[in-house]
C-alpha atoms as a PDB file:
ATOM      1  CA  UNK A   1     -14.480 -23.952   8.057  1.00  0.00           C
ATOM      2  CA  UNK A   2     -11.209 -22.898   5.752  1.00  0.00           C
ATOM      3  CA  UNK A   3     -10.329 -19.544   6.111  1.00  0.00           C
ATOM      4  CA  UNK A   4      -8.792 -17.916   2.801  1.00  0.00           C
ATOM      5  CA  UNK A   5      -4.991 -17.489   2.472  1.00  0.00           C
ATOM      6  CA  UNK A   6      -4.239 -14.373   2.571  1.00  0.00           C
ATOM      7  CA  UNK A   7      -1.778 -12.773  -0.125  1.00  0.00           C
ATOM      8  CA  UNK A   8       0.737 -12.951   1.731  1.00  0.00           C
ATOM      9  CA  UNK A   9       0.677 -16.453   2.295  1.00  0.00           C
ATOM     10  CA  UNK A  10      -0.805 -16.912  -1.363  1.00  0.00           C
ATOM     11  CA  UNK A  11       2.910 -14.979  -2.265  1.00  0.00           C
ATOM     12  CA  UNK A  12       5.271 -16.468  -0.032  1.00  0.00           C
ATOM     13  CA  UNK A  13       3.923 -18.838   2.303  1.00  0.00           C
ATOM     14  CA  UNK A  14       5.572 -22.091   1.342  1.00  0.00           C
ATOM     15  CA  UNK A  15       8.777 -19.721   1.353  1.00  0.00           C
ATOM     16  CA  UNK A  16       8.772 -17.569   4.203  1.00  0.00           C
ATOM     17  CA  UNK A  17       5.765 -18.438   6.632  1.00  0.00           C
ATOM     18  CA  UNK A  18       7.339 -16.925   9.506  1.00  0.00           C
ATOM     19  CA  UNK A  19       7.473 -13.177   7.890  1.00  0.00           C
ATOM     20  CA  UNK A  20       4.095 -14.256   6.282  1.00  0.00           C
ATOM     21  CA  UNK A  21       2.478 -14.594  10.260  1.00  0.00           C
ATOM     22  CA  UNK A  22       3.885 -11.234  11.229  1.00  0.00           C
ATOM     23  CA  UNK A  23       2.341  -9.167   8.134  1.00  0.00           C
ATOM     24  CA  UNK A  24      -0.895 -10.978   8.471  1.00  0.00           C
ATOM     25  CA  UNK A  25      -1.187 -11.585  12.656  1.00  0.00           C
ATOM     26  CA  UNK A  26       1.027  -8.145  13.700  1.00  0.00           C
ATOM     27  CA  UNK A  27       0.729  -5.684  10.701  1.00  0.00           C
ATOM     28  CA  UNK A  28      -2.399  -6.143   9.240  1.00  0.00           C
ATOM     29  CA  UNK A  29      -3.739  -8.133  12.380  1.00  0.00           C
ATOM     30  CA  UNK A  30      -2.614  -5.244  15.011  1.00  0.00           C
ATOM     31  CA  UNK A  31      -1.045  -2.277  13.506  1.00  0.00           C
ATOM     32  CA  UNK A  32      -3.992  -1.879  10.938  1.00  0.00           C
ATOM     33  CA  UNK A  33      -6.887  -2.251  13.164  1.00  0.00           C
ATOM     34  CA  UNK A  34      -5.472   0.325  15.465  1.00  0.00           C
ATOM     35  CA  UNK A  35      -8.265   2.604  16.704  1.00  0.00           C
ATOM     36  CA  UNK A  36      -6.357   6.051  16.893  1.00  0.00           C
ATOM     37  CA  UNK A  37      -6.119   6.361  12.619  1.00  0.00           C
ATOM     38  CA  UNK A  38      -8.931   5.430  10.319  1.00  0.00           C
ATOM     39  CA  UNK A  39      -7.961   2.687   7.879  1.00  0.00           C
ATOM     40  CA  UNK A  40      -8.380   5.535   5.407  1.00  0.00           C
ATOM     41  CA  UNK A  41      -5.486   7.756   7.671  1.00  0.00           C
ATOM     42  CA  UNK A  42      -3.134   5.036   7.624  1.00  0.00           C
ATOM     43  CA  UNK A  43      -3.740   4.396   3.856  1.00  0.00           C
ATOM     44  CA  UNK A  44      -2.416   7.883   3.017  1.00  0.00           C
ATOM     45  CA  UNK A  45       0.590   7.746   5.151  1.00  0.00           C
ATOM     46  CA  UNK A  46       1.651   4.406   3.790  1.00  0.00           C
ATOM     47  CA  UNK A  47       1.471   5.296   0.400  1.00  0.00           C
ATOM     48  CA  UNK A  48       3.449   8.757   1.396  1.00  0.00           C
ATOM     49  CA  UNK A  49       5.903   6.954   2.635  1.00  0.00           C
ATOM     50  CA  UNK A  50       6.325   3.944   0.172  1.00  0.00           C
ATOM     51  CA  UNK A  51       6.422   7.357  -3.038  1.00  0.00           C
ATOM     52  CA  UNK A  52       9.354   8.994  -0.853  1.00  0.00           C
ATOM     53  CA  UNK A  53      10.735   5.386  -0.662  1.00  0.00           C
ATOM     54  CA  UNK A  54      10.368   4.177  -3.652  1.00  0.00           C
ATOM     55  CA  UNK A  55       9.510   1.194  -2.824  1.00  0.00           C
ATOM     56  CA  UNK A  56       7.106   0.142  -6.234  1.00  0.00           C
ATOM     57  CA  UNK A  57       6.312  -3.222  -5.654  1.00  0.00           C
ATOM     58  CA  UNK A  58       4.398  -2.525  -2.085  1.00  0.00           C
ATOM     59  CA  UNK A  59       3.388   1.090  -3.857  1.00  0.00           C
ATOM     60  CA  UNK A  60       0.841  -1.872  -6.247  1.00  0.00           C
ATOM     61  CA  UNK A  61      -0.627  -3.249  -3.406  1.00  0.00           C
ATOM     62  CA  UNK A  62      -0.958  -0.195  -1.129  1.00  0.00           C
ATOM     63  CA  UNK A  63      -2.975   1.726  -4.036  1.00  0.00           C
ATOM     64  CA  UNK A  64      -5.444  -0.670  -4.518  1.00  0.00           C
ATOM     65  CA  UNK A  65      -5.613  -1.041  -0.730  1.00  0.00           C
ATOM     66  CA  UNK A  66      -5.839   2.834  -0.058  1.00  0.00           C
ATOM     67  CA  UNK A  67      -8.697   2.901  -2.911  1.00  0.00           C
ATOM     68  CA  UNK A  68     -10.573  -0.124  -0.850  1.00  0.00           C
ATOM     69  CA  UNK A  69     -10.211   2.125   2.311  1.00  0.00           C
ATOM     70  CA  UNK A  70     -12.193   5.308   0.975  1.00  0.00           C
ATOM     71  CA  UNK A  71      -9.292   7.222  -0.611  1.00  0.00           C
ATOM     72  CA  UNK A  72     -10.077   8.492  -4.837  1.00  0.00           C
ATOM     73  CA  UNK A  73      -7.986   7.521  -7.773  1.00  0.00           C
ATOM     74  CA  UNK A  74      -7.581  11.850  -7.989  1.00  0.00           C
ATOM     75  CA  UNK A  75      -6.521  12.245  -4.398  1.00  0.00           C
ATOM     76  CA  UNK A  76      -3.740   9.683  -4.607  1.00  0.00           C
ATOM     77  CA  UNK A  77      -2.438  10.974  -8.332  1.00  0.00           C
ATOM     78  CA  UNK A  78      -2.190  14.572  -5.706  1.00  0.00           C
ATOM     79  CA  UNK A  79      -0.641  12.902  -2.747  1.00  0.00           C
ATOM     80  CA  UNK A  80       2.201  11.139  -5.540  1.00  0.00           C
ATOM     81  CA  UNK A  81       2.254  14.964  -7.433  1.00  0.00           C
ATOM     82  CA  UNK A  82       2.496  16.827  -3.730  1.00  0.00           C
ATOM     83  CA  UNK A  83       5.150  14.466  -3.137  1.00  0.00           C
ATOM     84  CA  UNK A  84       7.357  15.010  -6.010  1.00  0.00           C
ATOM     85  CA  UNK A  85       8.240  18.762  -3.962  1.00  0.00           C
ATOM     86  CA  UNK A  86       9.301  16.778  -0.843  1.00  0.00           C
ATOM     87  CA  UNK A  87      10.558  12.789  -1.837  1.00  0.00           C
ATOM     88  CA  UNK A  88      12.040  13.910  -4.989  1.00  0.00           C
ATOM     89  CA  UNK A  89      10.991  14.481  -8.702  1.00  0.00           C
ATOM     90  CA  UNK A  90      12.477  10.727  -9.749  1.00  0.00           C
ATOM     91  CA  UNK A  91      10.550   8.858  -6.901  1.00  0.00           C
ATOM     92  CA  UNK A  92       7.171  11.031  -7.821  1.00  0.00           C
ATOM     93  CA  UNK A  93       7.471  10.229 -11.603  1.00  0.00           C
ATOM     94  CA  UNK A  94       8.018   6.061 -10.648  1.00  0.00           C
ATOM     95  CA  UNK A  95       5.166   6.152  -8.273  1.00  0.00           C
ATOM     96  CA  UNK A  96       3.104   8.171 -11.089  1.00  0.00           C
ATOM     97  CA  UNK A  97       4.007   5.258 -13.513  1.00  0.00           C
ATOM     98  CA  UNK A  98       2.757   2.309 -11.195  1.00  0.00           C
ATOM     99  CA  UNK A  99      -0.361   4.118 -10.365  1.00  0.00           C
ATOM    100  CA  UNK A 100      -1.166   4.630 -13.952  1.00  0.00           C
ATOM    101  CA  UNK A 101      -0.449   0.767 -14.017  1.00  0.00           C
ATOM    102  CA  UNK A 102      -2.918   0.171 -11.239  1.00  0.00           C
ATOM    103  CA  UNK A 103      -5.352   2.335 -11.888  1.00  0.00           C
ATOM    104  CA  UNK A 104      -5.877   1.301 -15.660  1.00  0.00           C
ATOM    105  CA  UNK A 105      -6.412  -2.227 -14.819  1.00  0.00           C
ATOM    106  CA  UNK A 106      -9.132  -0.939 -12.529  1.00  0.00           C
END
């Protein structure tokens, strides 16, 4: 029995399938199932930290992750507006933009 690529491997796996290993075996495999956060926990801190980033393209994923892991369209539109006080007004607004992206194809 096949096991489905993940999308990392769907991404980049011809390409890269060392870094694809480590996001699915240590990061998602290890870090992720981490008993000391909920999924939900670690789902708010990594989209905290990709808005005071601004790191957009991960910010896709992570939203639609964070939603899969309990969090509500409304609490992550606060978490980007809290944000804009503390990452910065430009880095707020871009986030703002990709989760109105995200969420509208929801």
């Amino acid at each position: 029995m096949s096991k489905e690529p993940s999308a990392a491997q769907k991404m980049i796996g011809d390409f890269a399938p060392k870094l694809v290993e480590l996001t699915d075996r240590v990061l998602f495999g290890e870090v992720w199932e981490r008993q000391e956060l909920s999924k939900r926990d670690r789902s708010l801190a990594s989209v905290a930290a990709l808005v005071a980033m601004n790191r957009p393209d991960q910010l896709r994923f992570h939203l639609n992750y964070a939603v899969q892991n309990g969090m509500k369209k409304e609490e992550l539109i606060e978490v980007i507006t809290h944000l804009a006080f503390y990452s910065g007004w430009p880095n707020a607004m871009s986030a703002i933009m990709v989760a109105k992206e995200v969420f509208s194809k929801a």
